[in-house]
Protein backbone atom coordinates (compact mmCIF):
# COMPACT_ATOMS: atom_id res chain seq x y z
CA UNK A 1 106.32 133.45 -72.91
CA UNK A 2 109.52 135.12 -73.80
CA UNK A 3 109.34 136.94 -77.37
CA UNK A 4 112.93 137.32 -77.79
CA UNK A 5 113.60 135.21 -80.76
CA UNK A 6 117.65 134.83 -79.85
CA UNK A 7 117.03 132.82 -76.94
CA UNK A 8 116.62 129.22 -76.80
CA UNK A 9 112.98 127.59 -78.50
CA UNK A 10 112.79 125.83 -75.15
CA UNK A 11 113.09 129.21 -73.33
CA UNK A 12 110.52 130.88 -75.41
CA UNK A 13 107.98 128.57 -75.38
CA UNK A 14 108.19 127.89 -71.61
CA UNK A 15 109.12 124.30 -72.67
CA UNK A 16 112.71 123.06 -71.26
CA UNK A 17 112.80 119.73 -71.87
CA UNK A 18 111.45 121.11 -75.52
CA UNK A 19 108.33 118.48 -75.62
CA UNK A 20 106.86 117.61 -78.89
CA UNK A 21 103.32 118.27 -79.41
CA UNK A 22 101.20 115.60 -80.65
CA UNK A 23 97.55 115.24 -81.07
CA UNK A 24 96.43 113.61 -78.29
CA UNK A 25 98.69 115.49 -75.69
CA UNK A 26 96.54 118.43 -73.52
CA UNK A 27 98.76 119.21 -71.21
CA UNK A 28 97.76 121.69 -68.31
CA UNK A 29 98.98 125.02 -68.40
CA UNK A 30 99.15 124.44 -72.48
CA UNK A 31 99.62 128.36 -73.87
CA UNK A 32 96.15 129.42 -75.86
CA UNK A 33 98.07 130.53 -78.90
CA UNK A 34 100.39 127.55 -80.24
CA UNK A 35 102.41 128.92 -83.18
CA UNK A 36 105.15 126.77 -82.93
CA UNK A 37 104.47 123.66 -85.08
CA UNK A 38 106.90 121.48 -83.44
CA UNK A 39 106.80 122.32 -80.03
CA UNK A 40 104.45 122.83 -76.85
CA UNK A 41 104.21 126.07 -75.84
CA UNK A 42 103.13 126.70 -71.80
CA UNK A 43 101.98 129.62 -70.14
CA UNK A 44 104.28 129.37 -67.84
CA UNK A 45 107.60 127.38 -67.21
CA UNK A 46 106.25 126.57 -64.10
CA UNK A 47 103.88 124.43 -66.29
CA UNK A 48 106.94 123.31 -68.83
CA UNK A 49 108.29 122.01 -65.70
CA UNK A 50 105.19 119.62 -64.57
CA UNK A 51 105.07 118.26 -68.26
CA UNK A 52 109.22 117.08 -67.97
CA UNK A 53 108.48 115.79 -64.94
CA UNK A 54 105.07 113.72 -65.52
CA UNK A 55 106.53 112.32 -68.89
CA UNK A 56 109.67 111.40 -66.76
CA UNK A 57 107.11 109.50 -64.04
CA UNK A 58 106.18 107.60 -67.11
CA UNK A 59 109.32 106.84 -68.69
CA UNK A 60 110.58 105.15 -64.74
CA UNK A 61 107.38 103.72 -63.72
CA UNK A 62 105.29 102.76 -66.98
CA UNK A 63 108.28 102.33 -69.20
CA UNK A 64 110.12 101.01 -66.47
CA UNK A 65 113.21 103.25 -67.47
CA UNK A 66 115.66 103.46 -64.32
CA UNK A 67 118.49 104.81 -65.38
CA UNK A 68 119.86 108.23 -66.53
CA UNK A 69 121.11 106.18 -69.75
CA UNK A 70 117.91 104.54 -70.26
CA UNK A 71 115.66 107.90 -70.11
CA UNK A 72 117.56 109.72 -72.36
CA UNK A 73 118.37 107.39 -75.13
CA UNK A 74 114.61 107.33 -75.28
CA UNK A 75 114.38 111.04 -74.36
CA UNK A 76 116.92 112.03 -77.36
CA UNK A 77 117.41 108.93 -79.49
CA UNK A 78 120.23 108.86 -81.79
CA UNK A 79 117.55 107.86 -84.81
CA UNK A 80 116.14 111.43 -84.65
CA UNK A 81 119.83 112.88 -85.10
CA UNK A 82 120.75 114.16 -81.38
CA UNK A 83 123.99 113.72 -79.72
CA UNK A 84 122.29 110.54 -77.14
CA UNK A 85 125.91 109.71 -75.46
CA UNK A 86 126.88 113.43 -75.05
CA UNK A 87 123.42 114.43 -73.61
CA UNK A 88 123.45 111.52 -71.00
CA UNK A 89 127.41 112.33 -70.62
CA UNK A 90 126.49 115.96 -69.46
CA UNK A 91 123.49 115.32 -67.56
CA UNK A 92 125.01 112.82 -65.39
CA UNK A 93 128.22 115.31 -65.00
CA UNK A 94 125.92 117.92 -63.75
CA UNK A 95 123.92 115.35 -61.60
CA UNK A 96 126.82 113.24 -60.07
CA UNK A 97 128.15 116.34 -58.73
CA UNK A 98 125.10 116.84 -55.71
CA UNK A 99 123.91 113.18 -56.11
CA UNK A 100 126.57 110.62 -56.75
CA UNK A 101 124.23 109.59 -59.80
CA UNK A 102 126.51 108.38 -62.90
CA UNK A 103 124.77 107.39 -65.99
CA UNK A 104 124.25 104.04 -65.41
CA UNK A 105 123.00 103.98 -61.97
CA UNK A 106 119.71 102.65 -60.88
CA UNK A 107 117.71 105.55 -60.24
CA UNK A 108 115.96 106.09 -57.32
CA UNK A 109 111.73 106.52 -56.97
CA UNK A 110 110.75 109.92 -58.18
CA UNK A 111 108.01 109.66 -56.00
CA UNK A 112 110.47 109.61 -52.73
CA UNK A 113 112.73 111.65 -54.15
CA UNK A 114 111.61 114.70 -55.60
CA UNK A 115 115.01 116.39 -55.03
CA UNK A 116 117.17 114.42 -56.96
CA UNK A 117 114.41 114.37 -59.86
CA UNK A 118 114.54 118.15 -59.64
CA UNK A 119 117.86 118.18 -60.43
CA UNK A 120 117.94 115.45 -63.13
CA UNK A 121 114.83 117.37 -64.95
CA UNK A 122 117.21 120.89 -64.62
CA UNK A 123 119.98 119.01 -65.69
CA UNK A 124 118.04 117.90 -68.94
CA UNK A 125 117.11 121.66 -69.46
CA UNK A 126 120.68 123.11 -69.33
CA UNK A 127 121.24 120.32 -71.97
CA UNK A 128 118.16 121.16 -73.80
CA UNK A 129 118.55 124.92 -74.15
CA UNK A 130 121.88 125.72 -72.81
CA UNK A 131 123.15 127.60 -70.04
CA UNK A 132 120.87 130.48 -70.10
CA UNK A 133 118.22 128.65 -68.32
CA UNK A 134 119.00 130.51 -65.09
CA UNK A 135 118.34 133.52 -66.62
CA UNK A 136 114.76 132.73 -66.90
CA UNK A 137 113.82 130.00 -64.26
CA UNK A 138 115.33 128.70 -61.61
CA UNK A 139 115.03 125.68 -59.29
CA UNK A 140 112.04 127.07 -57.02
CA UNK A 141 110.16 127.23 -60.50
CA UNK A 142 111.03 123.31 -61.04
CA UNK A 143 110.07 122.31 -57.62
CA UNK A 144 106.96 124.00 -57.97
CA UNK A 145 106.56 121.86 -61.31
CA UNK A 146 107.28 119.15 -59.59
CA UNK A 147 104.68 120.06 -56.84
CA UNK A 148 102.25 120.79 -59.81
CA UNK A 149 102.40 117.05 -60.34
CA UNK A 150 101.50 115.77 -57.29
CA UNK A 151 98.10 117.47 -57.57
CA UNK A 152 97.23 115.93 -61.07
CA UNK A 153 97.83 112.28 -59.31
């Protein structure tokens, strides 16, 4: 994990979609020291990366969630205080441009497009911790997330 507490939370703890820990989640790839109360903490952003993208699985298949709009405003609900229209604003700004993708659109199967997921998780993280993120990742690490996922299935 990075130490350097000036960079993002999401950066240090290997966490770019910054997910929440609760009791029951064990995610793989979990960091054995967890000093952040809020936050997971993963050995790897490799392993940050397969966490966005299985609770994203879940939000389009078992939540039935198909749109950019949809995810997010349960991803970063305005009840808990965060900026839901400009998040989904700039997320489908930075995905329209290789995609087509606006907010509202009717996303298509993560599981036969990985791609466009990849992008749509990265997008999320530039939101979620700011530009820096391709100082310390970059999109081979997501697609190996991604690829991470396929073997928990």
């Amino acid at each position: 994990m990075a130490s350097n507490k000036k960079l993002p939370r999401g950066i240090r703890n290997n966490n770019p979609l910054n997910i929440r820990r609760t009791k029951n989640a064990k995610w793989a790839g979990l960091a054995q020291e967890q000093t952040d109360l809020a936050f997971c903490q993963f050995a790897s952003m490799t392993y940050g990366w397969r966490a966005a993208f299985m609770l994203l699985r879940k939000y389009y298949y078992a939540y039935e969630l198909k749109t950019l709009r949809d995810i997010i405003s349960r991803w970063a609900p305005l009840e808990d205080n965060n900026p839901t229209n400009v998040y989904i604003e700039r997320v489908a700004e930075i995905v329209n441009a290789d995609t087509g993708i606006i907010a509202d659109s009717k996303l298509p199967s993560p599981d036969t497009h990985p791609y466009t997921w990849a992008l749509i998780v990265a997008a999320m993280a530039q939101v979620e911790t700011g530009w820096l993120l391709h100082r310390y990742s970059s999109m081979d690490d997501v697609l190996v997330g991604w690829h991470l996922t396929q073997l928990a299935r």
